[in-house]
Structures are given as C-alpha cells and as structure tokens.
N, C-alpha and C. Protein backbone atom coordinates (compact mmCIF):
# COMPACT_ATOMS: atom_id res chain seq x y z
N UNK A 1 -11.58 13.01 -8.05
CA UNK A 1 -10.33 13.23 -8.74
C UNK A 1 -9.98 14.71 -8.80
N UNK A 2 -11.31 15.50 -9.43
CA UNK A 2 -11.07 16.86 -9.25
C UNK A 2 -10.29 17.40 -7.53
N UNK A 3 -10.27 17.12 -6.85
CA UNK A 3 -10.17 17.84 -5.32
C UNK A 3 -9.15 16.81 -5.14
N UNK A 4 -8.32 16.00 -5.74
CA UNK A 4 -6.98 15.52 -5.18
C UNK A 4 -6.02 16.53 -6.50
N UNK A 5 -6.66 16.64 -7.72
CA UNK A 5 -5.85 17.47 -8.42
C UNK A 5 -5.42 18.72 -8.30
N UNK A 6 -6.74 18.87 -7.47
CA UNK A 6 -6.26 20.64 -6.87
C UNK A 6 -5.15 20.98 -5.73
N UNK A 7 -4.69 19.47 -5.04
CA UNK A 7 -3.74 19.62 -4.35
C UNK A 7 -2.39 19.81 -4.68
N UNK A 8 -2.33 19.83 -6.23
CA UNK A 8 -0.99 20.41 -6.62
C UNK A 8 -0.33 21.33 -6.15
N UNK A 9 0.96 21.37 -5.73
CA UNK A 9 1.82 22.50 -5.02
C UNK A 9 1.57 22.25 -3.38
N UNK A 10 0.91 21.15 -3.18
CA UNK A 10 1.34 21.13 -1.41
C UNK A 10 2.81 20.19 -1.09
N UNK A 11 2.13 19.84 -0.13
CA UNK A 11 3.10 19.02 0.41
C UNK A 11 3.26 17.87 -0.02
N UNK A 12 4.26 16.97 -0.27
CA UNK A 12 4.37 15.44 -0.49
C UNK A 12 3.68 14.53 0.89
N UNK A 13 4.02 14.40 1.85
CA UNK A 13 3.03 13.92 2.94
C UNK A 13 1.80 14.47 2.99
N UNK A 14 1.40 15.07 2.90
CA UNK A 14 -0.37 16.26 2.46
C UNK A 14 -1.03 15.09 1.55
N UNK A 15 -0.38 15.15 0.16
CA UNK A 15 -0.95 14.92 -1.12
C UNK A 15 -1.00 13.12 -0.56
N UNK A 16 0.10 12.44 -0.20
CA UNK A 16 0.12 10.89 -0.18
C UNK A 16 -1.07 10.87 0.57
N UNK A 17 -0.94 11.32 2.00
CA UNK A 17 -2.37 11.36 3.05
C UNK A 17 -3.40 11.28 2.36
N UNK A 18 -3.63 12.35 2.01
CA UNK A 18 -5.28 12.53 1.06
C UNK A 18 -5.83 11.08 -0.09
N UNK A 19 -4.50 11.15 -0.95
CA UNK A 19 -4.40 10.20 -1.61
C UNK A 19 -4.82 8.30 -1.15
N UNK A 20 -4.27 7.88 0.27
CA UNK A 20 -4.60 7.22 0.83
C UNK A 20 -5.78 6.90 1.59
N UNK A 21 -6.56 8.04 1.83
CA UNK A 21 -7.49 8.38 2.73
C UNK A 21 -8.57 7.73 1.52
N UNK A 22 -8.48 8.06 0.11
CA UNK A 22 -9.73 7.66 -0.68
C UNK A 22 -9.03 6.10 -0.89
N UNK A 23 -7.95 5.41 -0.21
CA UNK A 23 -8.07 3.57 -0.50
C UNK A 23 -7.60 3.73 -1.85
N UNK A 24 -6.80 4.35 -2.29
CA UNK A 24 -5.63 4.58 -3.57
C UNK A 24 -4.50 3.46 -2.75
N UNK A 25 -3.40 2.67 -3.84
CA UNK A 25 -2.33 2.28 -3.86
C UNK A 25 -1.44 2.72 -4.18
N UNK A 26 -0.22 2.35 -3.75
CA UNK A 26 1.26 2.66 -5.20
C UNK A 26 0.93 1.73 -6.30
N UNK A 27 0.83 1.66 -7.40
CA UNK A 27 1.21 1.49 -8.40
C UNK A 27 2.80 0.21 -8.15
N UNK A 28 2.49 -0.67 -8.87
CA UNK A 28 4.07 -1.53 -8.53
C UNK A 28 5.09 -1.07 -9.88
N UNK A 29 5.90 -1.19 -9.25
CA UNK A 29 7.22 -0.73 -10.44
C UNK A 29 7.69 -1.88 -10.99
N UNK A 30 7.91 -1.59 -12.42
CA UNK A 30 8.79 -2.22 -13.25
C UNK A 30 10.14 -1.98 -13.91
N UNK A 31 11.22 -2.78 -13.98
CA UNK A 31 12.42 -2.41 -14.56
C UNK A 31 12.19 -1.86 -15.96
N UNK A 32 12.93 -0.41 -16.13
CA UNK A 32 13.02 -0.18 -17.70
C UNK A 32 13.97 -1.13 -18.36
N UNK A 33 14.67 -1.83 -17.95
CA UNK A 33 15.04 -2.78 -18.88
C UNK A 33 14.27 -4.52 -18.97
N UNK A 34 13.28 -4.51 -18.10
CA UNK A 34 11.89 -5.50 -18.46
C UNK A 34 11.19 -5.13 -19.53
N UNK A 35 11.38 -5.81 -20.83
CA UNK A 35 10.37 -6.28 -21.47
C UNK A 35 9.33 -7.30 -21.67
N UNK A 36 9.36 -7.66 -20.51
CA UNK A 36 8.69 -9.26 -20.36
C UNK A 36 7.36 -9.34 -19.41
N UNK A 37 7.34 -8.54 -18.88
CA UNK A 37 6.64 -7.87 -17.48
C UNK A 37 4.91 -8.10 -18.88
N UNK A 38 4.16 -9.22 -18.61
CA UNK A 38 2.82 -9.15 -19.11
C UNK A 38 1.74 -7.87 -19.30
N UNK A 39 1.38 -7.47 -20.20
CA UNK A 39 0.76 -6.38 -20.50
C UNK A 39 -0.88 -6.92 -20.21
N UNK A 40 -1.55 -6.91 -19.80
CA UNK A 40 -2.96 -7.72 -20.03
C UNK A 40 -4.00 -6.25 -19.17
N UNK A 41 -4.56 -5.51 -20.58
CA UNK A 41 -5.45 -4.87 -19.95
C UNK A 41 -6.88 -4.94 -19.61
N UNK A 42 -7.43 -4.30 -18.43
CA UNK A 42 -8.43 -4.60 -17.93
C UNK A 42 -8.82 -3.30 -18.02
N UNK A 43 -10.01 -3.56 -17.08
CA UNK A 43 -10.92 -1.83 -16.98
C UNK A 43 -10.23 -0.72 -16.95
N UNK A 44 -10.89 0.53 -17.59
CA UNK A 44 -10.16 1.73 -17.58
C UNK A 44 -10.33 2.05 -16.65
N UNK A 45 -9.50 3.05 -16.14
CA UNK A 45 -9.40 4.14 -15.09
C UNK A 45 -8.38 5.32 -14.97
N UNK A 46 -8.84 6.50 -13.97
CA UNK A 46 -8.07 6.84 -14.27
C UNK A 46 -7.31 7.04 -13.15
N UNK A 47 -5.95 8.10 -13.02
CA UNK A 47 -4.84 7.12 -12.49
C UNK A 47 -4.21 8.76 -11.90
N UNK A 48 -4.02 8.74 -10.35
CA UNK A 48 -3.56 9.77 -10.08
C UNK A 48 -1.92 9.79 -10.14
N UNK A 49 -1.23 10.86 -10.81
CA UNK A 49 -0.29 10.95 -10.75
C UNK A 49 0.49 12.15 -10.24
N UNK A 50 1.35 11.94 -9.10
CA UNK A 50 2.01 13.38 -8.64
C UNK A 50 3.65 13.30 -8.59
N UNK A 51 4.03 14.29 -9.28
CA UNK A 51 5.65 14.35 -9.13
C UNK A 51 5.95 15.35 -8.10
N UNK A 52 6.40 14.80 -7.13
CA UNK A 52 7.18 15.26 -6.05
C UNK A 52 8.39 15.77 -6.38
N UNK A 53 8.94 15.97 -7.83
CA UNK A 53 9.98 16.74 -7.64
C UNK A 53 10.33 17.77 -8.03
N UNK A 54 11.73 18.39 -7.94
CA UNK A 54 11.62 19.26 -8.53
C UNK A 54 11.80 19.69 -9.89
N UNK A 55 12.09 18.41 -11.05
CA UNK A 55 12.25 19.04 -12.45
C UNK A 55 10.64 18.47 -13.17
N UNK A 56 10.50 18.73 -14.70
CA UNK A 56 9.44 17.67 -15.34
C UNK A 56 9.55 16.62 -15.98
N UNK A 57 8.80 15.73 -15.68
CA UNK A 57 9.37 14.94 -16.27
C UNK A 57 8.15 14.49 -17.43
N UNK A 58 8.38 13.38 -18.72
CA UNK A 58 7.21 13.27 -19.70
C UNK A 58 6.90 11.72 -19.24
N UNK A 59 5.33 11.41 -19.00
CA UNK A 59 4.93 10.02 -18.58
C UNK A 59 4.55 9.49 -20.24
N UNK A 60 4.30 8.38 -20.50
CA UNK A 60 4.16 7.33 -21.72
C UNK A 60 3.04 6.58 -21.21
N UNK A 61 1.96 6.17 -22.06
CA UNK A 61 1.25 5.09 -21.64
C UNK A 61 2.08 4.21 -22.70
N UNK A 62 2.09 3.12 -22.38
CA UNK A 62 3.06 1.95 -23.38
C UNK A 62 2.33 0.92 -23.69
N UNK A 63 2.40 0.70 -25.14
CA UNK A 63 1.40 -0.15 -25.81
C UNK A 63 2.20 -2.04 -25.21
N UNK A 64 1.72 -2.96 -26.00
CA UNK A 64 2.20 -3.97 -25.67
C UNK A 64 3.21 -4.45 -26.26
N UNK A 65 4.10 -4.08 -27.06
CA UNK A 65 5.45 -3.63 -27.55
C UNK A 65 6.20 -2.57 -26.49
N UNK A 66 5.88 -2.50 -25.82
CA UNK A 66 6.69 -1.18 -24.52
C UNK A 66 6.67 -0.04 -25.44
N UNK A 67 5.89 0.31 -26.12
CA UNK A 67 6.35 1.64 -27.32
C UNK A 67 5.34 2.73 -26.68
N UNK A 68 5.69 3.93 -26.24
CA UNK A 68 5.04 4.63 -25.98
C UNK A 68 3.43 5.27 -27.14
N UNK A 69 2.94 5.26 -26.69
CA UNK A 69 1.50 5.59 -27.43
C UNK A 69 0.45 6.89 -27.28
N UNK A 70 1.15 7.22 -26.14
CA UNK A 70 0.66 8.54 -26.06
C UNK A 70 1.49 9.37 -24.44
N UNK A 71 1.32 10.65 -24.74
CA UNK A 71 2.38 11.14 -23.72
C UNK A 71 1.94 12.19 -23.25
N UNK A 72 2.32 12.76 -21.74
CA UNK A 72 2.21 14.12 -20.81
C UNK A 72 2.96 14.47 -21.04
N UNK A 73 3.34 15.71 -20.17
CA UNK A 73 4.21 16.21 -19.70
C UNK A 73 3.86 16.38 -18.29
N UNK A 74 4.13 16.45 -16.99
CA UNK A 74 4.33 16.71 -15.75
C UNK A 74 5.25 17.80 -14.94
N UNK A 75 4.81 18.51 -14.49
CA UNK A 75 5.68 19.96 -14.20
C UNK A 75 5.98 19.48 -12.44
N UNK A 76 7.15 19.77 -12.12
CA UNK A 76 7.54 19.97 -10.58
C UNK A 76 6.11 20.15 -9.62
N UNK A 77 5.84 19.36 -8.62
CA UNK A 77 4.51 19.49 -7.69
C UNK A 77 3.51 19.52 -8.40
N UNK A 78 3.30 19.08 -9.25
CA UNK A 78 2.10 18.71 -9.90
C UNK A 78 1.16 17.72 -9.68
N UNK A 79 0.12 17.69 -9.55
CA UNK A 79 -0.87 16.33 -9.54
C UNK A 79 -1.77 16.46 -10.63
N UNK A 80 -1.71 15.00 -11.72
CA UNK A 80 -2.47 15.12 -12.78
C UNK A 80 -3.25 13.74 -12.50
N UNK A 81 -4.50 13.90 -13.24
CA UNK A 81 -5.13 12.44 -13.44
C UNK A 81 -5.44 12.01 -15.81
N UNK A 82 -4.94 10.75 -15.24
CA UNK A 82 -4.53 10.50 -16.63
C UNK A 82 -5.16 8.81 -16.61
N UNK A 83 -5.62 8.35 -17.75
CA UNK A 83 -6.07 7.22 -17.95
C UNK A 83 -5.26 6.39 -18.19
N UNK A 84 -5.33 4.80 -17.99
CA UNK A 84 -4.66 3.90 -18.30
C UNK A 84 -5.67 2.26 -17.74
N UNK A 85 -5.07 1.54 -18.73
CA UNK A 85 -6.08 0.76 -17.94
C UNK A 85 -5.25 -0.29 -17.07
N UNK A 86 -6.31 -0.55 -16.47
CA UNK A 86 -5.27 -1.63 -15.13
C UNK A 86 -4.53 -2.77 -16.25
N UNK A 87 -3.76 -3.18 -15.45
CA UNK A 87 -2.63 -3.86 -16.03
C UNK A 87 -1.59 -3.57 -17.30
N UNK A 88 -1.91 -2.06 -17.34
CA UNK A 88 -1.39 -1.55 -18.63
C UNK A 88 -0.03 -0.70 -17.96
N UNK A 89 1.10 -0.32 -18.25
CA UNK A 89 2.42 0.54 -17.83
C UNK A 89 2.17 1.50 -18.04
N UNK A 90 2.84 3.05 -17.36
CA UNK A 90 3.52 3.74 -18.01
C UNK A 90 4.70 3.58 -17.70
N UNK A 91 5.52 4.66 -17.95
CA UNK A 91 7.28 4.92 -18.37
C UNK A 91 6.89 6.48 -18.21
N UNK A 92 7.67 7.05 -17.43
CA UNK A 92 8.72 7.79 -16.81
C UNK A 92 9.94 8.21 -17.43
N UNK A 93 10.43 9.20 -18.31
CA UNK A 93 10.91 9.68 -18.98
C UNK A 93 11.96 10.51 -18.14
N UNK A 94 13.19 10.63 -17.96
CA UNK A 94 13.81 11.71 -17.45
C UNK A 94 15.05 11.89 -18.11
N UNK A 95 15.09 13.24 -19.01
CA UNK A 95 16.56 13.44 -19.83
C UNK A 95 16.13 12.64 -21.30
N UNK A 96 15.21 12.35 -22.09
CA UNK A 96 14.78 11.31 -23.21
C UNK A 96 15.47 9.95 -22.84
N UNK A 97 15.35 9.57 -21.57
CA UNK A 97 15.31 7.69 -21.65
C UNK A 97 14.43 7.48 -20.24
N UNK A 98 14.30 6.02 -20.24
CA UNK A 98 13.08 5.69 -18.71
C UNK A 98 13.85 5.97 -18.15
N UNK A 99 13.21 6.32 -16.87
CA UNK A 99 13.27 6.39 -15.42
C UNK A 99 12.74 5.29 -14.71
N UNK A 100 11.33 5.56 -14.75
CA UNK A 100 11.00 4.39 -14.32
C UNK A 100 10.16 4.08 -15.03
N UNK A 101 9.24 2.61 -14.72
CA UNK A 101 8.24 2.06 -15.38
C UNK A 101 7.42 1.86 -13.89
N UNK A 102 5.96 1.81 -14.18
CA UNK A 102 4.80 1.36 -13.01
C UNK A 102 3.60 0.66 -13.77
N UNK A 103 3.34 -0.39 -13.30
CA UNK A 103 2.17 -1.09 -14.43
C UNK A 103 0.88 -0.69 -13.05
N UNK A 104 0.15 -0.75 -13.64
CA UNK A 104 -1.36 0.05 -13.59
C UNK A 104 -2.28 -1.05 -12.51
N UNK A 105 -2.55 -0.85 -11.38
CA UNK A 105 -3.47 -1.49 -10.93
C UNK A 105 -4.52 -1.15 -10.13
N UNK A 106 -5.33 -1.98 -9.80
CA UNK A 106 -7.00 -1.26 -9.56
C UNK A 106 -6.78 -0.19 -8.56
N UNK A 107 -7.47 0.94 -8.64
CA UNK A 107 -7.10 2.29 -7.74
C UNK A 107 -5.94 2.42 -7.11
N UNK A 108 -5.19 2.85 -8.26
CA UNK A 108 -3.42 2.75 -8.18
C UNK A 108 -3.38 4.25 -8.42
N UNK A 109 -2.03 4.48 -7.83
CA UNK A 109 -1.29 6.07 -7.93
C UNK A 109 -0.60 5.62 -7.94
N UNK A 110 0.75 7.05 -9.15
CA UNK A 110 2.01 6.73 -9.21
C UNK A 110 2.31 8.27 -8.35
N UNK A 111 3.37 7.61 -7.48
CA UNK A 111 4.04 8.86 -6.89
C UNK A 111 5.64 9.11 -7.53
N UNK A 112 5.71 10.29 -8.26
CA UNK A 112 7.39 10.17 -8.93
C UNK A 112 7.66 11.35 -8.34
N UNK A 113 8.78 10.70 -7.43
CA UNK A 113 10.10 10.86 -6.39
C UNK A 113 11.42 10.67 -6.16
C-alpha cells in the first residue's frame, strides 16, 4: 500500500497500471440518489483511493443509514489508502452534496475522475 501511495502526483494511466498489476478492481458505483443499495459488511480492508483530478474533493465512509460516519479530505493527484469494509460505501462529496457513491469490494479501488 505504502509504494502505490507514493505514486501520488504521477500519471493517471501510471497509477491505474500499477494499481492493476497488484489484481486491485474498480470499486462498483452507486447512485447518490440510491438508498436501497444493501449495506452488508464484511472483512476490513483497506482501500486505495486516487483522485485524478484537478480540485479536492471530501470522501464519507457511510454508515447503514447512508449517513456519513467519518470523513477525508483528498487533494488533486493524490493517492490515499483508507479503510472500509467490503460491502460497505463511500460518498464522494463535491461542492457539499454526492458526487458519487462506490460500495466496497474485495481488493477494490476507487478511481475519482
């Protein structure tokens, strides 16, 4: 995890490559206006996340009420690793409302793009 985090500030094709190379996934997306989308958590892990863009945006882990429960922040080209457990969401924050949502699965990455 350490040596994919240090790839912060490369390239977006660089970072996915590498990322893929250790048998990482995307992460599947969920509608921010799904509340229905089953919460059922399993093993922890933790969870590479890189924003490819250029503003920051704040990630949410979301309890089983969709209520955020604890929160980042994420800076432009950044790669962070953050816990969540499989089958659990976060939310994607851009401007104070979702962006997106991604529920959590076994050696999953979220790429926000």
């Amino acid at each position: 995890m350490a040596e994919i985090e240090g790839l912060s500030g490369g390239s977006t094709a660089d970072i996915k490559r590498v990322i893929e190379e250790f048998d990482f996934l995307p992460m599947e997306t969920v509608s921010c206006d799904d509340n229905s989308t089953e919460i059922k958590y399993a093993e922890f892990q933790y969870n590479i996340i890189y924003n490819s863009t250029e503003q920051s945006f704040k990630v949410h882990r979301l309890n089983s009420s969709y209520e955020p429960y604890e929160s980042f922040d994420i800076a432009p080209n950044e790669v962070k690793n953050f816990s969540q457990s499989v089958g659990g969401l976060f939310q994607v924050d851009m401007n104070g409302a979702c962006y997106k949502r991604f529920k959590v699965i076994p050696n999953g990455y979220l790429l926000i793009g």
